[in-house]
Protein backbone atom coordinates (compact mmCIF):
# COMPACT_ATOMS: atom_id res chain seq x y z
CA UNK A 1 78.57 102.09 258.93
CA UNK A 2 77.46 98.64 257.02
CA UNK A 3 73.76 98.62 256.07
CA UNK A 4 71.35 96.21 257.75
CA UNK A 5 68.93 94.74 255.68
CA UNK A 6 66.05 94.52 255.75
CA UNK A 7 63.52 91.50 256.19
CA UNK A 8 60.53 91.22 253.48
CA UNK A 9 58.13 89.61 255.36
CA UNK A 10 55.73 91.09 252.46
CA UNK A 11 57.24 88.23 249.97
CA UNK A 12 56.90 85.18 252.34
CA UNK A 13 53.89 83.08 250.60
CA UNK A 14 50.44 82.49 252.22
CA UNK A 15 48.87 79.13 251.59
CA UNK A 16 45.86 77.47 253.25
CA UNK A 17 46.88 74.41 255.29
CA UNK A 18 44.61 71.86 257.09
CA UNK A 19 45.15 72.19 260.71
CA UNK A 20 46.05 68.34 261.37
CA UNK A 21 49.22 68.68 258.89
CA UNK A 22 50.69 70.95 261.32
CA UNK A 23 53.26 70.13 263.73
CA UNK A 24 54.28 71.93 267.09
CA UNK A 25 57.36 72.99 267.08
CA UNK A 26 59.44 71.09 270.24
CA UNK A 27 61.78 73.84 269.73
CA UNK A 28 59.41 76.75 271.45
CA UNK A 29 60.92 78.64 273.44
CA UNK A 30 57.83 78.68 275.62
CA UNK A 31 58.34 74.68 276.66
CA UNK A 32 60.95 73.30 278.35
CA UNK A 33 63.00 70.05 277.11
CA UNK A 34 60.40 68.96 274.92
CA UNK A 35 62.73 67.75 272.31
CA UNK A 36 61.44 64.17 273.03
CA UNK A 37 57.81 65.02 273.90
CA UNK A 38 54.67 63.93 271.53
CA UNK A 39 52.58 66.39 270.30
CA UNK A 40 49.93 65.58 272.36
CA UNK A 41 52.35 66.59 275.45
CA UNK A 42 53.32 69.55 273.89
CA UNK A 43 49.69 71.11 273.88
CA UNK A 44 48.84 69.65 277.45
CA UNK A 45 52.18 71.62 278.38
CA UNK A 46 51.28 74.90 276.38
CA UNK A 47 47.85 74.32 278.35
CA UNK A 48 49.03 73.71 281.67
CA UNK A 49 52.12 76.57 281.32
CA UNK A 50 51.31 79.06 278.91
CA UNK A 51 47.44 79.37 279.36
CA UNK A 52 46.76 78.20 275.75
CA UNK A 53 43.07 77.80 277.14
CA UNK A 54 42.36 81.77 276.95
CA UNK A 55 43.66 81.67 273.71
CA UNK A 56 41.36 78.15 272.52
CA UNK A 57 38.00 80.54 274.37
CA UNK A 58 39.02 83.53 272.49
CA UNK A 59 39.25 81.43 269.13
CA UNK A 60 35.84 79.71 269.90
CA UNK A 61 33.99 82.85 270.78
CA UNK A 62 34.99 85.05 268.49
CA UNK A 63 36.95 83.04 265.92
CA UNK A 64 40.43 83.14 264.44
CA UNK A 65 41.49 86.39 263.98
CA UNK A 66 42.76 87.42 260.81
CA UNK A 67 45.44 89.55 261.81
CA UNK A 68 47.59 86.56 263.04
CA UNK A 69 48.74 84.62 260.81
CA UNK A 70 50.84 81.33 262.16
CA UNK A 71 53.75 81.57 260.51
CA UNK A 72 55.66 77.96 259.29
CA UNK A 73 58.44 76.59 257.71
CA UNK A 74 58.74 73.23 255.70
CA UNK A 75 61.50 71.12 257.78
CA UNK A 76 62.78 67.36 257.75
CA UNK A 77 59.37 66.94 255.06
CA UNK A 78 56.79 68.49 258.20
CA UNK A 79 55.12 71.35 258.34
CA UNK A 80 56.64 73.15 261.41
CA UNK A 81 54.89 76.23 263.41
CA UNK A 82 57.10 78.78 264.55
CA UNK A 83 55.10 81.64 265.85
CA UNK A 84 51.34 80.67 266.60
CA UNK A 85 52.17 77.32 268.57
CA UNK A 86 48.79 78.10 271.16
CA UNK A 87 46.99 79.33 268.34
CA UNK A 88 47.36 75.91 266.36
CA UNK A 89 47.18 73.88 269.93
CA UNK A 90 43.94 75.54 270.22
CA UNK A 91 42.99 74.61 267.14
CA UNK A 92 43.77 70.96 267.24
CA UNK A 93 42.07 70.48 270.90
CA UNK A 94 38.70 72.48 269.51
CA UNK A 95 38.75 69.31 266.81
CA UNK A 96 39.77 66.69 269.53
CA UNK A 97 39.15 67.94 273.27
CA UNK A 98 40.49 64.64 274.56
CA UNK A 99 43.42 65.71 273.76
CA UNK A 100 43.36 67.56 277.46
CA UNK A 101 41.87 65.93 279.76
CA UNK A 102 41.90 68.57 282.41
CA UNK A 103 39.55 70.65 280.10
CA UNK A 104 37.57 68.27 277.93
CA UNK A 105 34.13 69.30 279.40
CA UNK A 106 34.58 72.34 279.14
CA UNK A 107 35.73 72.54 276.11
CA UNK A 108 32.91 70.66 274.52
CA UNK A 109 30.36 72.98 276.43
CA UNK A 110 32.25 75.75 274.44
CA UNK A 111 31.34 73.96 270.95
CA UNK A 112 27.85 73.16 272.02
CA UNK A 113 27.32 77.48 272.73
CA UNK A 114 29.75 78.14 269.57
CA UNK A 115 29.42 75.75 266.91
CA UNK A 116 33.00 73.83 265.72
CA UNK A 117 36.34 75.20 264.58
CA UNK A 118 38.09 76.28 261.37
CA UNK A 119 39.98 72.50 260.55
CA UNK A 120 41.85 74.64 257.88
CA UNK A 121 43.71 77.88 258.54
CA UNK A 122 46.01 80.22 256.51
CA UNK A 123 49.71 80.30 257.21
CA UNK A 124 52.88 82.04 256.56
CA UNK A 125 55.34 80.05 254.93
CA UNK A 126 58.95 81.36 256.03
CA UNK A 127 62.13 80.41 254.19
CA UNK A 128 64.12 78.87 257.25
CA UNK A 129 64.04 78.99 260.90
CA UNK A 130 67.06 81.16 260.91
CA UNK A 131 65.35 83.60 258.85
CA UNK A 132 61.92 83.54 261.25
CA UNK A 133 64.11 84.21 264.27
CA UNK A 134 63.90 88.30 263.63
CA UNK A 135 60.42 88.12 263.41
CA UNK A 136 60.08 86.52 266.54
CA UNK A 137 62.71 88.94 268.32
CA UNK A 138 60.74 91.73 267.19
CA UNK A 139 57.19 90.47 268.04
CA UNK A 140 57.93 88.88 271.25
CA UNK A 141 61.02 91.09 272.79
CA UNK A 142 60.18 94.13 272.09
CA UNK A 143 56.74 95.91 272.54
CA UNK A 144 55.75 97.75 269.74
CA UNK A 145 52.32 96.73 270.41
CA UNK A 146 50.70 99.10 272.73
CA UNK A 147 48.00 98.19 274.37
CA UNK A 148 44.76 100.39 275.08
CA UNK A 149 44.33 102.00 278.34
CA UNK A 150 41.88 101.28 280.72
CA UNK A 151 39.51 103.57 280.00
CA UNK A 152 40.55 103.59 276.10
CA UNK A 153 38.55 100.14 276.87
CA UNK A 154 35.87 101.63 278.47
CA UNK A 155 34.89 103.97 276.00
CA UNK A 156 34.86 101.25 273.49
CA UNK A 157 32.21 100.02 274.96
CA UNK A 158 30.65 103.13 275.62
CA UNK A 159 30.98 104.00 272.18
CA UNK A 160 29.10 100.79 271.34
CA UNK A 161 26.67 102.01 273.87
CA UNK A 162 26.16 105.47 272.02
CA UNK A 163 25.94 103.89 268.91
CA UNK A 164 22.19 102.31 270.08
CA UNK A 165 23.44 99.23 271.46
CA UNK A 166 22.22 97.75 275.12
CA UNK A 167 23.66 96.89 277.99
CA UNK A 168 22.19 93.23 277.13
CA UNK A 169 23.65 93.50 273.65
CA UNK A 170 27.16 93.94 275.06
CA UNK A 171 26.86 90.92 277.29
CA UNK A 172 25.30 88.96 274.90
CA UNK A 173 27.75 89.94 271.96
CA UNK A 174 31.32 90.17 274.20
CA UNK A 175 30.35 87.00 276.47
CA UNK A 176 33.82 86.68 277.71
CA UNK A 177 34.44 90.23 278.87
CA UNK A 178 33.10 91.55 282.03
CA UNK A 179 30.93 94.31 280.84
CA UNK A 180 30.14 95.65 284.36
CA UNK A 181 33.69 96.55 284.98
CA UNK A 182 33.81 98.51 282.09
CA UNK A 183 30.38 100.23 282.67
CA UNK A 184 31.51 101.15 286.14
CA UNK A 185 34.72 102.76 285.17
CA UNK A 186 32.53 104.79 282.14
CA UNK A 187 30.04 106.20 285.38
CA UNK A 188 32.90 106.84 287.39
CA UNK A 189 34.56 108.97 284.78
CA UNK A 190 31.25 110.97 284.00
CA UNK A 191 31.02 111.66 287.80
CA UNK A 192 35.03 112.89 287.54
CA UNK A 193 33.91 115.16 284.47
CA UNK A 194 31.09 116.99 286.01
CA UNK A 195 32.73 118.25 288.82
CA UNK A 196 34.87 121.49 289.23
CA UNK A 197 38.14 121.50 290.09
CA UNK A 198 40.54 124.28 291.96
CA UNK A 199 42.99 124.59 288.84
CA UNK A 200 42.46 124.48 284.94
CA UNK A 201 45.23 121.61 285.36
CA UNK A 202 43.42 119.59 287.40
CA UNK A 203 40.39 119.95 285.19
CA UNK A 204 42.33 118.99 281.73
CA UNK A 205 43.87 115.98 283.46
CA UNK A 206 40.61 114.65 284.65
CA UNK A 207 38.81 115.37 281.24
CA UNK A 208 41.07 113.71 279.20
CA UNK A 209 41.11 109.99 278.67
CA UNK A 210 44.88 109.51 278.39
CA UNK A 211 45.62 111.28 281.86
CA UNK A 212 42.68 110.53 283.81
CA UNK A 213 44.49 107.40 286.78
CA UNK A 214 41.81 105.19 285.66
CA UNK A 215 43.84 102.10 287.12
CA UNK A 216 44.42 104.11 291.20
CA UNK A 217 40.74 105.14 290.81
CA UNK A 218 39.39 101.62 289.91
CA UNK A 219 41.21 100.10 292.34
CA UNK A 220 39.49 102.11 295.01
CA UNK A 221 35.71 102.28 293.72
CA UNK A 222 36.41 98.59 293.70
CA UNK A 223 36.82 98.50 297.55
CA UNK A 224 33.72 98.12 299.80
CA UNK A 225 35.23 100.89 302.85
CA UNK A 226 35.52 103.82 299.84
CA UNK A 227 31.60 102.76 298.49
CA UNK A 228 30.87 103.02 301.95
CA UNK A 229 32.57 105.98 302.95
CA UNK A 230 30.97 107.88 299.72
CA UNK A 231 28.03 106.21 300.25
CA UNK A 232 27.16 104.43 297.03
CA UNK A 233 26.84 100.90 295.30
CA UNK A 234 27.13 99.87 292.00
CA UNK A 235 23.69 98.59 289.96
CA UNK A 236 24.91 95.03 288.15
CA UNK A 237 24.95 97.47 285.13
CA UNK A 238 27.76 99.15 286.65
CA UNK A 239 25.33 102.66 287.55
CA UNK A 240 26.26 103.86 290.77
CA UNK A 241 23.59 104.73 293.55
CA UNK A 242 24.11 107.22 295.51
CA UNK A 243 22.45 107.07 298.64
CA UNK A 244 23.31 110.57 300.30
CA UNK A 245 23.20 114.11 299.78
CA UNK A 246 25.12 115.04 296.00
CA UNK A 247 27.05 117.60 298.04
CA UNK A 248 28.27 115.16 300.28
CA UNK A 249 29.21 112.26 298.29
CA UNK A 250 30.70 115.11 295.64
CA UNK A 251 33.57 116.58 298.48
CA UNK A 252 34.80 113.07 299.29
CA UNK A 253 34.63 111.73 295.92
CA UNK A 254 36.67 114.99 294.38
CA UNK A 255 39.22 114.74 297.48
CA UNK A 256 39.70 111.01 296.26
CA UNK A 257 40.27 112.45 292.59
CA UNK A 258 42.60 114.96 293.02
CA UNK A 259 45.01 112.59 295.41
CA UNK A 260 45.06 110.44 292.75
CA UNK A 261 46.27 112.82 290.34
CA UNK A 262 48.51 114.57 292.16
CA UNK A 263 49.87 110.72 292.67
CA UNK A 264 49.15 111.56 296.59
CA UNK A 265 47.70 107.75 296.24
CA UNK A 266 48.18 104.98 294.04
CA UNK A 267 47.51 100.97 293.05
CA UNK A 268 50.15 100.45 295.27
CA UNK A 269 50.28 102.23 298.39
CA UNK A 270 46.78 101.67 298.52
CA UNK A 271 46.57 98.16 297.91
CA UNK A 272 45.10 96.37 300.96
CA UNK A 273 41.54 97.72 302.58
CA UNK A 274 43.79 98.05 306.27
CA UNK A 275 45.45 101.18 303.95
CA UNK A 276 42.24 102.89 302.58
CA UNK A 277 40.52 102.83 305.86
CA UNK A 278 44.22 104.19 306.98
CA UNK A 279 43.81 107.22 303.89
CA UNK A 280 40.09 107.83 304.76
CA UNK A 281 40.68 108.36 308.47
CA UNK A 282 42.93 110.85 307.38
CA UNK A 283 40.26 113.14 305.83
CA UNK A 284 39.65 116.53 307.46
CA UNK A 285 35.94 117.23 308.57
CA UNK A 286 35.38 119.08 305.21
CA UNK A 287 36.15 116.84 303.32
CA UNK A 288 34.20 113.57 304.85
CA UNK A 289 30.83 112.96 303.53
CA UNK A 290 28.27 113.23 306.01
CA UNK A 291 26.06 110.49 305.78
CA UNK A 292 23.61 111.16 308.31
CA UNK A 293 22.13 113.39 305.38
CA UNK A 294 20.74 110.50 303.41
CA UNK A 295 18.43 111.98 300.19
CA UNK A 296 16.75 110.89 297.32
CA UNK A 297 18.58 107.72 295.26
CA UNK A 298 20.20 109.67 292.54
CA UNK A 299 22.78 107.69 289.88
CA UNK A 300 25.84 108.82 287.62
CA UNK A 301 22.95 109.50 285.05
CA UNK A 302 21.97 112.21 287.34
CA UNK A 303 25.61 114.25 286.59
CA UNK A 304 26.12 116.71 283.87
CA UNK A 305 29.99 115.81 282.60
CA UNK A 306 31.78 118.70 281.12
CA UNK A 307 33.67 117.99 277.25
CA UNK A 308 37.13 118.34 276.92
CA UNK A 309 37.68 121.64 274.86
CA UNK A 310 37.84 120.97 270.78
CA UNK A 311 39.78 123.88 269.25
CA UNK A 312 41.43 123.07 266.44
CA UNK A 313 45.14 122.61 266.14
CA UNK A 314 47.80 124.39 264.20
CA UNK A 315 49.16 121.60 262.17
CA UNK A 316 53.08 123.18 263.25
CA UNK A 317 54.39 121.27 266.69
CA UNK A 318 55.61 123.72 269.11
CA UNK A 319 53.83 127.21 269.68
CA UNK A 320 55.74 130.47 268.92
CA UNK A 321 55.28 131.84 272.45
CA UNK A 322 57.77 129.42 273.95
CA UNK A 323 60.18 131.90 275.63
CA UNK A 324 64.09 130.98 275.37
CA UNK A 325 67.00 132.10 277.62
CA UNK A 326 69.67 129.36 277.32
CA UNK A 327 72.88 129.98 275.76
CA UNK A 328 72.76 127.03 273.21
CA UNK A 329 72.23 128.70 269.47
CA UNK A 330 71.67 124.91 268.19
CA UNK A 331 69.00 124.14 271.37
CA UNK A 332 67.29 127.85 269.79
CA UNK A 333 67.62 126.27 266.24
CA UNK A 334 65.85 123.25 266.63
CA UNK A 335 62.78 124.88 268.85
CA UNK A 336 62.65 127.37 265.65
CA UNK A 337 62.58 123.76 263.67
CA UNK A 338 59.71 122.21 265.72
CA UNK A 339 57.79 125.53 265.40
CA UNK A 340 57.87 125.33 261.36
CA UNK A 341 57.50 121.66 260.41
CA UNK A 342 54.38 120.37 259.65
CA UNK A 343 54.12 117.29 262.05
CA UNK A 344 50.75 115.86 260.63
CA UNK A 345 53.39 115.66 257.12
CA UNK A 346 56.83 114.56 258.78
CA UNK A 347 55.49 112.50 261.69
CA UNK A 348 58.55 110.64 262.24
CA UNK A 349 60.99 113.73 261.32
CA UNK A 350 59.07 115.43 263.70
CA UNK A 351 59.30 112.80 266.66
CA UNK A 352 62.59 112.12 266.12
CA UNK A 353 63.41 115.75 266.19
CA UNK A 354 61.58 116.32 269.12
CA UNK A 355 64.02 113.81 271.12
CA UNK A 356 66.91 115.43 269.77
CA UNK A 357 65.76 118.88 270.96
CA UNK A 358 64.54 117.34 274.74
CA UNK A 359 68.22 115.99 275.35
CA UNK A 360 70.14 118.66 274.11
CA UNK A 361 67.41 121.81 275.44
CA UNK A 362 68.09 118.92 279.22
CA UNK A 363 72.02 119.37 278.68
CA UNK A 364 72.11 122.97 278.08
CA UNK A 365 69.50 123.85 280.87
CA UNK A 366 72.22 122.02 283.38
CA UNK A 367 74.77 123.43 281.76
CA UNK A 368 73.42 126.74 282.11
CA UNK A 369 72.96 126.25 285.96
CA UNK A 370 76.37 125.29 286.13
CA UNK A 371 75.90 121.68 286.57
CA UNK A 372 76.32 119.84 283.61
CA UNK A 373 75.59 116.08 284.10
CA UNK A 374 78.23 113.85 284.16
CA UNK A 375 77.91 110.24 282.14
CA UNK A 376 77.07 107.67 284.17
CA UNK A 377 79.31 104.68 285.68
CA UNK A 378 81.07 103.06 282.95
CA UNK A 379 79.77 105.17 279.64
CA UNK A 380 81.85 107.99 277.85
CA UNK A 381 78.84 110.30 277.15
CA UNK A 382 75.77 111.48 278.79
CA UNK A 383 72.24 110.04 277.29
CA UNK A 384 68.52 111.06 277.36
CA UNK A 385 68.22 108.43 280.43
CA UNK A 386 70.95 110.56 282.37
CA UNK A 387 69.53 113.76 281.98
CA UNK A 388 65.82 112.92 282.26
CA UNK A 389 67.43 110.96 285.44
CA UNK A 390 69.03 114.59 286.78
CA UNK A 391 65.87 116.84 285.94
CA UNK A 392 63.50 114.24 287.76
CA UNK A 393 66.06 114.57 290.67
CA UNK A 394 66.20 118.32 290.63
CA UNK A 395 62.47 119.01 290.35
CA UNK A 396 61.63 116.31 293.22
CA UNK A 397 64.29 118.21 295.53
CA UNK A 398 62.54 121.27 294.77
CA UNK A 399 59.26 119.80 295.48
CA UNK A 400 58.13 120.94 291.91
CA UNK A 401 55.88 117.86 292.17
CA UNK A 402 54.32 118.89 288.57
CA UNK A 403 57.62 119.04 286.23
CA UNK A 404 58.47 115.88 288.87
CA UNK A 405 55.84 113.73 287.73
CA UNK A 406 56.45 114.18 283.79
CA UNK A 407 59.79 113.16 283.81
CA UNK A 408 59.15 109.97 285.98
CA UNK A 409 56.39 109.62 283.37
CA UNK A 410 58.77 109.99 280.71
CA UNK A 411 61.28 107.80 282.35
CA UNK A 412 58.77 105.31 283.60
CA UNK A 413 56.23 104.51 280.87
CA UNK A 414 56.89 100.72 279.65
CA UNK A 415 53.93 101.11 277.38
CA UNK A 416 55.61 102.53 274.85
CA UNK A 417 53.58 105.71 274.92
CA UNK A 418 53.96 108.42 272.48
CA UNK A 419 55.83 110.24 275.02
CA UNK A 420 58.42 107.75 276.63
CA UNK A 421 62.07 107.24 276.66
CA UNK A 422 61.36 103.74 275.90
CA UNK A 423 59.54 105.04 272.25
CA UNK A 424 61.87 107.62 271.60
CA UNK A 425 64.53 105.06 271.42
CA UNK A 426 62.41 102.93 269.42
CA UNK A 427 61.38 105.37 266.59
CA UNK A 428 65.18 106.10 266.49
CA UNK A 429 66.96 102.57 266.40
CA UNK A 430 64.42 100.37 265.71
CA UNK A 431 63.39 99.77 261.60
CA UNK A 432 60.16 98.38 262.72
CA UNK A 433 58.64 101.40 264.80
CA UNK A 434 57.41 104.62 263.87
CA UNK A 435 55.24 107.33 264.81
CA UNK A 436 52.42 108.47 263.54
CA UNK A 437 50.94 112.13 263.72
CA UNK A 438 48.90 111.58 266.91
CA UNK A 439 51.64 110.08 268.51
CA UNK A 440 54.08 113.52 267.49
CA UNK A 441 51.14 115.74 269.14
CA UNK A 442 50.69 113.17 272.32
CA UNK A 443 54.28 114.05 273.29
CA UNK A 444 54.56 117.57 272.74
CA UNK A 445 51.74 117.97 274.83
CA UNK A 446 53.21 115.65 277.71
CA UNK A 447 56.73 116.72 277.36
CA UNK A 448 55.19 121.00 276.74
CA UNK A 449 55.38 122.08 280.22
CA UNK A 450 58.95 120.64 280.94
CA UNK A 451 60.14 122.31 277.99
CA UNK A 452 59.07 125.39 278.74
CA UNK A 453 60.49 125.38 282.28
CA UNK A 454 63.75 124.09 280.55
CA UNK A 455 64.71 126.56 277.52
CA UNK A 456 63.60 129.08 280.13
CA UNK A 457 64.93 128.77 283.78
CA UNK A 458 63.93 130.52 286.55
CA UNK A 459 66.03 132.95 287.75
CA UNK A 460 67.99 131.66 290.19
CA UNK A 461 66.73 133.32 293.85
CA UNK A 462 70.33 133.75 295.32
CA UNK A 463 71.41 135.59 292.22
């Protein structure tokens, strides 16, 4: 196999340029036959098409960010930007807002609040625009950025909270992100934590920030027939007030909680207010908040949430309790592997490991059952894809809704999660993703209880 090699980005020079020596590039692949276009109508494009304003309010507000560099190349005796076109359009219209007429106002409003912008800025000088063309491939085609969750956002701001900060800090120090929303979803989640649920599954799901369907259970609090149904409102500081009985706002709000989970309900099949008040008419009489027994005001503050357990972890992957019935001695070998190597170490040996051993433990599971999956239409041999594809089949037709929903997750997940097919493929064939040791432990524990049910099938009922 020839060797690739390997771009040194490292080596490319950094030199401080003043922001009027730099041109657009009419080349972008963001604007369309621009070849003949002035600058000037290449940033009123990028403005119009590519929302280069959110990027000029971001710059104003909180500056240039140091992480992103534009990167350049010297061509035909101009400075050229490659990657960072909005950045430097923003830039150029924060010295001249006539430049766009459709935002001129506000964009000198912004520099009244703000003060003016850097007129010199540090760039990235590449050798060629053929050589800059794997750069942008691998910043712009492929995600290896992943971005935080919803309520990984939250708790950043809940963190700021916790660190002494105020509610009027926060809106005063973030002014372009909507605090409330994130205070709501915080309240909501302490309300979630506090209660008990019928099965320790339930309960970890719900405690923990990764698993906890932040984005099904925001989309609901945010519609006025559940607030009413529960009885509650939000405070502008995102506190909820709870204008009945605790018992009877807590059995409709956990009923709401545990559908999402169990992905009963989603973002999607929920997604008008015609569908809730469809879902909430569907409650049984148990289960419907009573709000003829109205009570004292009482507020998220007034609910105890319980911690996610903290024990601390063995610093080997896969626990040496994992029972194993298949008839695949290299499927035994490399569970004994994952139960010996020190993941926190070998993060990337481990991940990559841990793929290996999830499509071959997924081939010899089927192949013990006597159905060995075939390759699909047009390939010569059967991938992760395929048999993820099979097991999600199997467990749906067995109503194993569980083992169901981690595969699809697996599957699924464009995020490139610790856990997905999507990373697994990345950490393998791409040079410019890895994992790190929290990643390694994120998928073991998604991928744990699939595993288990795979290197050790049920016996078969009929047998």
């Amino acid at each position: 196999m020839a060797t690739i090699s390997k771009p040194h980005y490292e080596k490319w020079p950094k030199e401080k340029m003043n922001v009027v020596d730099l041109f657009l590039d009419s080349e972008n692949i963001r604007l369309e036959n621009t070849n003949s276009f002035s600058q000037e109508a290449l940033i009123n494009d990028l403005f119009l098409n590519e929302n280069a304003f959110q990027v000029l309010e971001s710059i104003a507000i909180n500056g240039f960010f140091p992480d992103e560099l534009p990167v350049v190349i010297k061509e035909n005796k101009k400075i050229i930007v490659i990657d960072g076109n909005r950045r430097i359009s923003s830039l150029k219209v924060l010295m001249r807002p006539e430049i766009v007429p459709t935002k001129t106002e506000r964009i000198k409003n912004l520099l009244k609040t703000y003060g003016s912008s850097p007129r010199q800025v540090e760039v990235v000088i590449a050798p060629d625009r053929n050589e800059v063309q794997r750069l942008l491939a691998s910043k712009h085609t492929q995600n290896t950025k992943r971005p935080w969750r919803p309520l990984r956002q939250a708790y950043f701001y809940k963190a700021q909270l916790e660190g002494g900060r105020t509610v009027k800090d926060l809106v005063a120090d973030f002014p372009n992100v909507e605090i409330s929303k994130f205070l709501k979803l915080i309240n909501v989640h302490r309300i979630a934590k506090s209660i008990k649920y019928d099965t320790p599954e339930m309960e970890e799901i719900v405690l923990r920030e990764r698993s906890f369907p932040a984005t099904t259970i925001e989309r609901l609090y945010n519609s006025t027939p559940i607030r009413k149904f529960l009885g509650f409102e939000f405070s502008k500081d995102g506190e909820l007030k709870i204008e009945i009985e605790r018992d009877e706002f807590e059995k409709g709000f956990k009923k709401i909680i545990v559908d999402a989970v169990e992905k009963n309900i989603d973002s999607r099949t929920l997604n008008t207010e015609e569908k809730i008040k469809d879902y909430l008419g569907k409650f049984s009489k148990s289960e419907t908040p009573n709000k003829a027994k109205s009570g004292k005001v009482i507020t998220s503050k007034s609910f105890t949430e319980i911690q996610p357990p903290t024990t601390k972890r063995s610093n080997k992957l896969a626990p040496k309790d994992i029972e194993y019935s298949l008839r695949a001695p290299g499927v035994r070998r490399m569970l004994r592997e994952l139960q010996k190597i020190t993941y926190r170490q070998l993060p990337n040996a481990s991940h990559d490991l841990l793929r290996s051993f999830l499509e071959c433990a997924l081939k010899a599971y089927f192949e013990h059952k006597k159905a060995p999956v075939k390759p699909s239409a047009g390939k010569k041999y059967v991938f992760l894809h395929d048999v993820l594809n099979a097991f999600s089949n199997e467990m749906h037709a067995e109503n194993n809704k569980r083992l169901y929903q981690v595969a699809r997750r697996v599957l699924s997940n464009n995020k490139m999660s610790s856990y997905s097919a999507e990373f697994f493929d990345a950490t393998n064939h791409n040079p410019d993703v890895f994992a790190l040791p929290q990643d390694v432990e994120d998928a073991w524990d998604m991928l744990e209880p699939l595993i288990r049910h795979v290197v050790n099938p049920p016996k078969d009922k009929n047998v």
